[in-house]
C-alpha atoms as a PDB file:
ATOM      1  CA  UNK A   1       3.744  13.641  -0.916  1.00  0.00           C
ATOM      2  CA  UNK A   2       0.859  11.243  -1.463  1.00  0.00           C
ATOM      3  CA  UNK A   3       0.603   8.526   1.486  1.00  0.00           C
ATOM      4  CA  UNK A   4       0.490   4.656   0.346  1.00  0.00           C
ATOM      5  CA  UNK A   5      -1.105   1.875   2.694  1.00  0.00           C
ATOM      6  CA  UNK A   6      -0.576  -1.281   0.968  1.00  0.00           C
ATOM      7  CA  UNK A   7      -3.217  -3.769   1.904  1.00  0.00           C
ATOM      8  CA  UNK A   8      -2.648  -7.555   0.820  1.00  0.00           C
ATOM      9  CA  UNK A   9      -1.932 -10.861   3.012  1.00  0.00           C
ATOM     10  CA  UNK A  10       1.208 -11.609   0.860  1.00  0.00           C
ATOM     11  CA  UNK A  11       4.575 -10.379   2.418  1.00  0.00           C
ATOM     12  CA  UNK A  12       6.340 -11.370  -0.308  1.00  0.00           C
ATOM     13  CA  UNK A  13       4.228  -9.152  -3.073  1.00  0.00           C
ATOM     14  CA  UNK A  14       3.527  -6.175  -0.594  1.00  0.00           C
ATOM     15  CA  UNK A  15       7.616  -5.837  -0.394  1.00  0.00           C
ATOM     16  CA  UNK A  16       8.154  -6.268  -4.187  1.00  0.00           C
ATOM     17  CA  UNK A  17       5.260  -3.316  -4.457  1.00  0.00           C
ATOM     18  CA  UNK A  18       6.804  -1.312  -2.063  1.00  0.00           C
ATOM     19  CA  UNK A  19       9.935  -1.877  -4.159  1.00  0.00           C
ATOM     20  CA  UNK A  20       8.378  -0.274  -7.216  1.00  0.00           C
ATOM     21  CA  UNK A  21       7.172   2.734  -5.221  1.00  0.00           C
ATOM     22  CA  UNK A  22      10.200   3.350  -3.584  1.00  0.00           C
ATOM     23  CA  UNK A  23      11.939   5.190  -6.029  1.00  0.00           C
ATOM     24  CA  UNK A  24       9.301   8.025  -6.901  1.00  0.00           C
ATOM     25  CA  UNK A  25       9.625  11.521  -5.284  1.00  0.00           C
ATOM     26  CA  UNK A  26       6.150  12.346  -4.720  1.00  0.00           C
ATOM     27  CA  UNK A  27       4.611   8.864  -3.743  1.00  0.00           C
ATOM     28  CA  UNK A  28       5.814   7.184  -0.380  1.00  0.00           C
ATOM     29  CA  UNK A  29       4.437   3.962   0.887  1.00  0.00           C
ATOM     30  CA  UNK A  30       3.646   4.780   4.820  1.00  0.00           C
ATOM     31  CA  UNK A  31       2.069   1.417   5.926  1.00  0.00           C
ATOM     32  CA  UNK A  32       1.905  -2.481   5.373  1.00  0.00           C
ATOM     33  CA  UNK A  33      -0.740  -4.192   6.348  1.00  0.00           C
ATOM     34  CA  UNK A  34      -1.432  -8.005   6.085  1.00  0.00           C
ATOM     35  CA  UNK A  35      -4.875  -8.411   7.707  1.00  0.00           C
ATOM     36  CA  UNK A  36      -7.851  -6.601   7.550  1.00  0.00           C
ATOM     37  CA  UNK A  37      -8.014  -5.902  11.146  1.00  0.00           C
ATOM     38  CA  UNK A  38      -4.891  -4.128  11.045  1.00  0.00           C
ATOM     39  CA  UNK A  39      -6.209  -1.828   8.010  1.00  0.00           C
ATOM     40  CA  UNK A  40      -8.835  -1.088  10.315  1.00  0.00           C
ATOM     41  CA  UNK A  41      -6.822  -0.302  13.081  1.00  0.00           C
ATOM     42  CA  UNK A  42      -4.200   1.630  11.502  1.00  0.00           C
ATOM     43  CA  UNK A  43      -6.672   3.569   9.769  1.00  0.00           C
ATOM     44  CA  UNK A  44      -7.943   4.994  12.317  1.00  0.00           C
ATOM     45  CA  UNK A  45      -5.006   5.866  14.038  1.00  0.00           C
ATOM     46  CA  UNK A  46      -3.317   7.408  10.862  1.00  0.00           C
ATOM     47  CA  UNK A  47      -3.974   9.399   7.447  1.00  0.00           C
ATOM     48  CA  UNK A  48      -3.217   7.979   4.028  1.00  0.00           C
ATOM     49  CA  UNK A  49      -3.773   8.869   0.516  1.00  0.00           C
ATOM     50  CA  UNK A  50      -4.260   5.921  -1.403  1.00  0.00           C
ATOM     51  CA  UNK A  51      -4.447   2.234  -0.376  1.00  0.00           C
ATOM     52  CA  UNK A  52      -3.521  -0.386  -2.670  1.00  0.00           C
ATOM     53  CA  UNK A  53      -5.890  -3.071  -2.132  1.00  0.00           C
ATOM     54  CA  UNK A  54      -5.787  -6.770  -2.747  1.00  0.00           C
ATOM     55  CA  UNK A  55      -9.773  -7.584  -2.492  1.00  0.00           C
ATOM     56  CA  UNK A  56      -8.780 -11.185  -2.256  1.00  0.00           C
ATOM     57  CA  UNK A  57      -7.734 -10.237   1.328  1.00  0.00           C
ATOM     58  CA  UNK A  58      -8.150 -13.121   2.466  1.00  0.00           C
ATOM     59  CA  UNK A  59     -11.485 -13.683   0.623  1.00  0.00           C
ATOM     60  CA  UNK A  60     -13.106 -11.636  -2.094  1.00  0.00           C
ATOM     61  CA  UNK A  61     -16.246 -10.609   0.037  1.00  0.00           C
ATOM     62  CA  UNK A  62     -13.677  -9.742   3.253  1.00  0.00           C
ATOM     63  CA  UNK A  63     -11.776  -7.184   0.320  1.00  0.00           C
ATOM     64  CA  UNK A  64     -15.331  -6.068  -1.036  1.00  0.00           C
ATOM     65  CA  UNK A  65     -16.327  -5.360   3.074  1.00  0.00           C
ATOM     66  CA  UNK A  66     -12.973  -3.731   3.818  1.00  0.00           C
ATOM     67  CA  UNK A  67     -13.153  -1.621   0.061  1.00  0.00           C
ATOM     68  CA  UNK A  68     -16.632  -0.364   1.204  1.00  0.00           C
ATOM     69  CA  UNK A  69     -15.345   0.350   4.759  1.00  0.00           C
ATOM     70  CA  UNK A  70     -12.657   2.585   3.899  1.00  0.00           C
ATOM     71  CA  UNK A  71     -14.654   4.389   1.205  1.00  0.00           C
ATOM     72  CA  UNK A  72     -17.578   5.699   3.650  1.00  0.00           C
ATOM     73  CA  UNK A  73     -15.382   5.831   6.711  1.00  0.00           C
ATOM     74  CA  UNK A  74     -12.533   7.928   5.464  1.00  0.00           C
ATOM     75  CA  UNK A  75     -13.673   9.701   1.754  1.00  0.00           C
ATOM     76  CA  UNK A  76     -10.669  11.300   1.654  1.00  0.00           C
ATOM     77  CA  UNK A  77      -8.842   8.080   1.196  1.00  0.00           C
ATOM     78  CA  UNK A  78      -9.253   6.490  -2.712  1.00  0.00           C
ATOM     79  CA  UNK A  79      -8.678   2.637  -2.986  1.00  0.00           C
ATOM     80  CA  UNK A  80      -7.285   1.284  -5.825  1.00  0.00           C
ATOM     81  CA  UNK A  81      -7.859  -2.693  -6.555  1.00  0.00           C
ATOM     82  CA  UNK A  82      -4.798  -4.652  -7.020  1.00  0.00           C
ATOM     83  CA  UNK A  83      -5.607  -7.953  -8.114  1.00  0.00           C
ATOM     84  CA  UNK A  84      -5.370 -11.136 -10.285  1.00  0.00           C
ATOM     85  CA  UNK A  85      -9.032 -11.203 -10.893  1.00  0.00           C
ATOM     86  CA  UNK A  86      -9.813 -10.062 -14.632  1.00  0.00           C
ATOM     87  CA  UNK A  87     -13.982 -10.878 -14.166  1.00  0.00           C
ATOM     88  CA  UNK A  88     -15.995  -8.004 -15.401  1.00  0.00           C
ATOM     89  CA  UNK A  89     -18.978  -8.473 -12.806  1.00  0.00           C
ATOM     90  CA  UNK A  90     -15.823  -8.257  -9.999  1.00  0.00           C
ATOM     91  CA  UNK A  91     -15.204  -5.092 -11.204  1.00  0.00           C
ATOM     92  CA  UNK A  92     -18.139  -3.596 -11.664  1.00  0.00           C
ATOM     93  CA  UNK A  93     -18.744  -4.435  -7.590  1.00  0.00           C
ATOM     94  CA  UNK A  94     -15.191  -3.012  -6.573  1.00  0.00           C
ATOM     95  CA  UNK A  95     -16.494   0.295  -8.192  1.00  0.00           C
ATOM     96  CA  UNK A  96     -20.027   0.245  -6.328  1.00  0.00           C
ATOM     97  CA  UNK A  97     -17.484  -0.239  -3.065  1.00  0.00           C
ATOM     98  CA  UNK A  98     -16.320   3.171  -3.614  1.00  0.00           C
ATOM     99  CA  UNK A  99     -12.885   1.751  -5.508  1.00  0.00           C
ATOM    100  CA  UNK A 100     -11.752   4.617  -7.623  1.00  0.00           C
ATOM    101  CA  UNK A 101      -9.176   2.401 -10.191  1.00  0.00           C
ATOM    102  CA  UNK A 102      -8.420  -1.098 -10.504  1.00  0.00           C
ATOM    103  CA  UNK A 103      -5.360  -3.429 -11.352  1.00  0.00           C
ATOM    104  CA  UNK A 104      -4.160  -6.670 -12.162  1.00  0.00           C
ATOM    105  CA  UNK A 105      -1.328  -8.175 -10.096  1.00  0.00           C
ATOM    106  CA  UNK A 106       0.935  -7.872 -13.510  1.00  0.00           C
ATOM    107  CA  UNK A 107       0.968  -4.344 -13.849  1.00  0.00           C
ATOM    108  CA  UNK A 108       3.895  -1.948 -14.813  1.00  0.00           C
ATOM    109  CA  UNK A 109       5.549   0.461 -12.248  1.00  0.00           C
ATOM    110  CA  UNK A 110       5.032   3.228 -14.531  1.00  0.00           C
ATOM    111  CA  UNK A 111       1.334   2.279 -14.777  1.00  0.00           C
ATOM    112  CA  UNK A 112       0.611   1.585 -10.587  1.00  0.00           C
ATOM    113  CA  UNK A 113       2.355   5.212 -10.466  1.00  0.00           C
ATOM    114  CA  UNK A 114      -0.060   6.724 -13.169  1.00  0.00           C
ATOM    115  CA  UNK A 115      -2.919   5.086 -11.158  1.00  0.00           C
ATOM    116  CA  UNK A 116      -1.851   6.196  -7.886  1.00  0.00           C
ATOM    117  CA  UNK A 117      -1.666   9.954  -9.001  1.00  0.00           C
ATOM    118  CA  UNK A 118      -4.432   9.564 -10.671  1.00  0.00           C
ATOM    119  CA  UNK A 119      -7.112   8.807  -7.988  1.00  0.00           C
ATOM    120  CA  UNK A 120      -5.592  11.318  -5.883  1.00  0.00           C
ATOM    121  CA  UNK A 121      -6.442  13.716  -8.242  1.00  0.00           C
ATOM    122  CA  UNK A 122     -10.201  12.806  -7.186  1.00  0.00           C
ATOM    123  CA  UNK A 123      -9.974  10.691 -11.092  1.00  0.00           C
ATOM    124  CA  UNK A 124     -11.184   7.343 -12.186  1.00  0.00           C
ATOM    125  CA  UNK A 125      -8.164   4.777 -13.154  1.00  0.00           C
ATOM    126  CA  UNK A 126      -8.415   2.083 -15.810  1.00  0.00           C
ATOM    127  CA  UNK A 127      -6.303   0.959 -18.261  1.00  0.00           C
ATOM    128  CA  UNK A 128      -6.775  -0.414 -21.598  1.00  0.00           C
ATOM    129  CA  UNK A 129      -7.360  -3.897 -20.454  1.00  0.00           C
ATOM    130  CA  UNK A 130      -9.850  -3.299 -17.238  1.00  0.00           C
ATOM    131  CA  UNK A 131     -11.802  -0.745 -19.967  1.00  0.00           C
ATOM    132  CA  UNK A 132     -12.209  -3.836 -22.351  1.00  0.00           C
ATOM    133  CA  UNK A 133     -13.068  -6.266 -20.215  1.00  0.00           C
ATOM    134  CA  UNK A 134     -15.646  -4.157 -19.000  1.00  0.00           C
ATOM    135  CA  UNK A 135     -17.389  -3.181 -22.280  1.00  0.00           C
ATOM    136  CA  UNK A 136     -16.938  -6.344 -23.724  1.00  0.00           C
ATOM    137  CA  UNK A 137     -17.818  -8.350 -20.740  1.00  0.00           C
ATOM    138  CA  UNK A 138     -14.766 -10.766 -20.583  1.00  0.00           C
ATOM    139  CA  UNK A 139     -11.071 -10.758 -20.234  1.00  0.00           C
ATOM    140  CA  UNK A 140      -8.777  -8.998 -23.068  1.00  0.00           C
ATOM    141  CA  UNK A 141      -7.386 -11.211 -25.829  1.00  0.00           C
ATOM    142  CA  UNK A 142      -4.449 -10.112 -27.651  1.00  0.00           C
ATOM    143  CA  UNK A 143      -3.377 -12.181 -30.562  1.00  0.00           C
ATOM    144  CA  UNK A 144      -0.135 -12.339 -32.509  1.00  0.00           C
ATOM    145  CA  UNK A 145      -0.029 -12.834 -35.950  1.00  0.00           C
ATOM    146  CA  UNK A 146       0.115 -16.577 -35.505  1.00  0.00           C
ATOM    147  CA  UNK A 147      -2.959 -16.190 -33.731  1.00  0.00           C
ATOM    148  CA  UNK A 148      -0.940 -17.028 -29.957  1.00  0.00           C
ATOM    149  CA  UNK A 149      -1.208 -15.056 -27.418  1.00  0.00           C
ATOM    150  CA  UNK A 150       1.603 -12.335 -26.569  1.00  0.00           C
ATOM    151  CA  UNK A 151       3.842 -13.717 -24.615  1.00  0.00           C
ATOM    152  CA  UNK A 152       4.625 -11.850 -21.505  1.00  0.00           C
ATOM    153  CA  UNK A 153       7.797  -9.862 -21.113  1.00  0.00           C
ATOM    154  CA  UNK A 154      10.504 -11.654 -18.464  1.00  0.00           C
ATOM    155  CA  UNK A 155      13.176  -9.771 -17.155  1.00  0.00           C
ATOM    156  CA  UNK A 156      16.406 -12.139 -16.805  1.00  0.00           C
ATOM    157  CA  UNK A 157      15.910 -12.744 -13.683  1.00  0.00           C
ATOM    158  CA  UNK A 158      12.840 -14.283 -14.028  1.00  0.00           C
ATOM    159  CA  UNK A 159      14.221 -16.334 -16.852  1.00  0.00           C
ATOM    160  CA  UNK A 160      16.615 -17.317 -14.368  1.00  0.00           C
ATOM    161  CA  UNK A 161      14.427 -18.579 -11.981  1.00  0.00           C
ATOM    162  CA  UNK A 162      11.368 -19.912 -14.569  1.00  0.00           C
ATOM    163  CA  UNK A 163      14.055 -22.422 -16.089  1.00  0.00           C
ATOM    164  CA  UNK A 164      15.567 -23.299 -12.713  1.00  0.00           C
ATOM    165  CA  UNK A 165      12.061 -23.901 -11.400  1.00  0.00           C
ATOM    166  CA  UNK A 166      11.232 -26.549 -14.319  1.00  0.00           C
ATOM    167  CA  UNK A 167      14.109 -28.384 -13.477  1.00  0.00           C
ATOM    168  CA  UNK A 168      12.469 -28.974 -10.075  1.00  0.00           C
ATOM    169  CA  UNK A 169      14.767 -26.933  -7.952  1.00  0.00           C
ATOM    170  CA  UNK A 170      13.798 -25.918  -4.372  1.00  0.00           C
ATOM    171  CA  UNK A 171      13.543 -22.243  -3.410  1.00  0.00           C
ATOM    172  CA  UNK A 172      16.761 -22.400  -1.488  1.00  0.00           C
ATOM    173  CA  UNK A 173      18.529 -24.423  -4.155  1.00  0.00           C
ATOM    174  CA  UNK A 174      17.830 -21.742  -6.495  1.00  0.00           C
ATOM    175  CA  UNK A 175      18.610 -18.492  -3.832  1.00  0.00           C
ATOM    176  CA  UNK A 176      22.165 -20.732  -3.781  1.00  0.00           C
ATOM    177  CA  UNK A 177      22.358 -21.347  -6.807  1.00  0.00           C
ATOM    178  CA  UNK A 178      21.486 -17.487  -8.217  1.00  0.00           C
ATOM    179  CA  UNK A 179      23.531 -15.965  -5.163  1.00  0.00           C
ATOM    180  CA  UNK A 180      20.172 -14.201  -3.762  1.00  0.00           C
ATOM    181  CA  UNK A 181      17.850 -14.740  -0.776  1.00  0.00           C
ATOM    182  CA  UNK A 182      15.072 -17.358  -1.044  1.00  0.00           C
ATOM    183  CA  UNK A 183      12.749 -14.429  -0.658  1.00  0.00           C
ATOM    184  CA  UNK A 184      14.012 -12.927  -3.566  1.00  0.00           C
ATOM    185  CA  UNK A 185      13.444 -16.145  -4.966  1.00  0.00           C
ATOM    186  CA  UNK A 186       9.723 -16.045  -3.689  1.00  0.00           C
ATOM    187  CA  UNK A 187       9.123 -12.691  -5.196  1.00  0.00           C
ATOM    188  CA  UNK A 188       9.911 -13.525  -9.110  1.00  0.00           C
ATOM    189  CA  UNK A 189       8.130 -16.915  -8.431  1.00  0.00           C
ATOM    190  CA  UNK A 190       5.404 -14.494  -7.392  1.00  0.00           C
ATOM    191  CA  UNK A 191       6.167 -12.321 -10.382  1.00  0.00           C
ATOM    192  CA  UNK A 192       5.931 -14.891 -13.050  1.00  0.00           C
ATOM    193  CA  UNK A 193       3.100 -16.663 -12.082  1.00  0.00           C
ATOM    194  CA  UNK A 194       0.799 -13.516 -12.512  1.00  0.00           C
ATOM    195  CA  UNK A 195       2.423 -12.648 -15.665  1.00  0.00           C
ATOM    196  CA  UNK A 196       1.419 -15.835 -16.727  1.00  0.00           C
ATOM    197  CA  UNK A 197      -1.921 -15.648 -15.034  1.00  0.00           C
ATOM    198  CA  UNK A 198      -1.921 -19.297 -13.273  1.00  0.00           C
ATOM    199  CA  UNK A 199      -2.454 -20.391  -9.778  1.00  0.00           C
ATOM    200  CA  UNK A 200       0.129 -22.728  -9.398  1.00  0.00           C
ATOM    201  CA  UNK A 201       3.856 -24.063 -10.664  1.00  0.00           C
ATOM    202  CA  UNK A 202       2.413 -26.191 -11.982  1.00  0.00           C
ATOM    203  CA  UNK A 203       0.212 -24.932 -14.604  1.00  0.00           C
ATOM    204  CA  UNK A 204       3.247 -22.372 -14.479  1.00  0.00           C
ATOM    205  CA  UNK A 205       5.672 -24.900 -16.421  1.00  0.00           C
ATOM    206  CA  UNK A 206       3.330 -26.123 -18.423  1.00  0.00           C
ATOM    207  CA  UNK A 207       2.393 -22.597 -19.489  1.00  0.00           C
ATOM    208  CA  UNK A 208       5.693 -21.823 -19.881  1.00  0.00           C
ATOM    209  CA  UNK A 209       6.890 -24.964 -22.437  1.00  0.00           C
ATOM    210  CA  UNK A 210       3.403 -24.379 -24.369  1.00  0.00           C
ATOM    211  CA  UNK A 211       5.047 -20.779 -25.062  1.00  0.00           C
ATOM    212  CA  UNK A 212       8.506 -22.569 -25.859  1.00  0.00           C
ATOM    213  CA  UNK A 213      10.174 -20.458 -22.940  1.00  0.00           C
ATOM    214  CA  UNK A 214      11.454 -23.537 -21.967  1.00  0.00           C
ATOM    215  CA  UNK A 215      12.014 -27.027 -23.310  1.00  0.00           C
END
């Protein structure tokens, strides 16, 4: 069984990860941990695997620390970067912190899974899109025939929530009006704005009409 610390100051994303790895036979996620001091702590109380690690957590040079700190404190344990940053030169310092795979925020389950098993086989983990940014120095660009960029795949549910959001309903209006919990609700909110790759609802919605999603 390979041992999972997840390590990332959002409760809502750590659940929906430990969601993912929930179902798999040989992975089990054995801690949560919001802070860095509590990495720390239970760290050195306990043995894991693999920890997932946001390195914006809270900052990117706390994650960098914390990625270096785990590496040459316990080599047994591999770190794998989950994050939304796609910079090349981020990468490239995640890997001299001892990080033995990196991902974005939008990744599949199949893919975190791959990863996971992966670096505990004492292996490197990239995917297609971390390899190109890093030999061609910038984010991955894939381009339709139109010449737009693929859209990103919703599931319903996101739909769901992505059209109730432009029409300016609250969290709890839309747990109501979906029959879920507002966390729920928090989670896909979560969920769509790193498949769309924007900070904000904002930019979200207007993302989102640009890419006729919604009207």
């Amino acid at each position: 069984m390979i041992r999972v610390l997840i390590a990332d100051d959002h409760n809502v994303f750590v659940e929906g990860i430990d969601s993912l790895i929930s179902g798999a036979l040989d992975i089990k996620v054995t801690e949560r941990c919001y802070t860095v001091g509590s990495v720390v702590d239970r760290l050195s109380q306990i043995s894991v695997d693999v920890v997932l690690l946001d390195i914006s957590f809270p900052q990117i040079e706390d994650g960098l620390n914390l990625c270096e700190h785990i590496t040459r404190t316990y080599p047994k344990t591999k770190v794998v970067a989950l994050t939304m940053h796609d910079d090349a030169s981020l990468i490239k310092r995640v890997v001299k912190k001892g990080a033995k795979g990196y991902l974005l925020k939008n990744t599949t389950k199949t893919e975190l899974l791959q990863a996971i098993k992966t670096v505990h086989n004492e292996k490197q983990y990239f995917n297609e899109t971390i390899t190109h940014i890093l030999l061609n120095e910038g984010p991955k660009t894939r381009k339709s025939a139109a010449g737009v960029g693929v859209k990103p795949n919703l599931t319903p549910r996101e739909s769901e929530v992505l059209m109730l959001m432009a029409q300016g309903l609250t969290t709890q209006q839309m747990a109501t009006q979906l029959f879920v919990s507002a966390k729920a609700v928090e989670f896909h909110r979560s969920s769509l704005l790193m498949k769309f790759g924007v900070p904000n609802t904002a930019l979200l919605i207007k993302t989102a009409m640009e890419m006729q999603y919604i009207d």
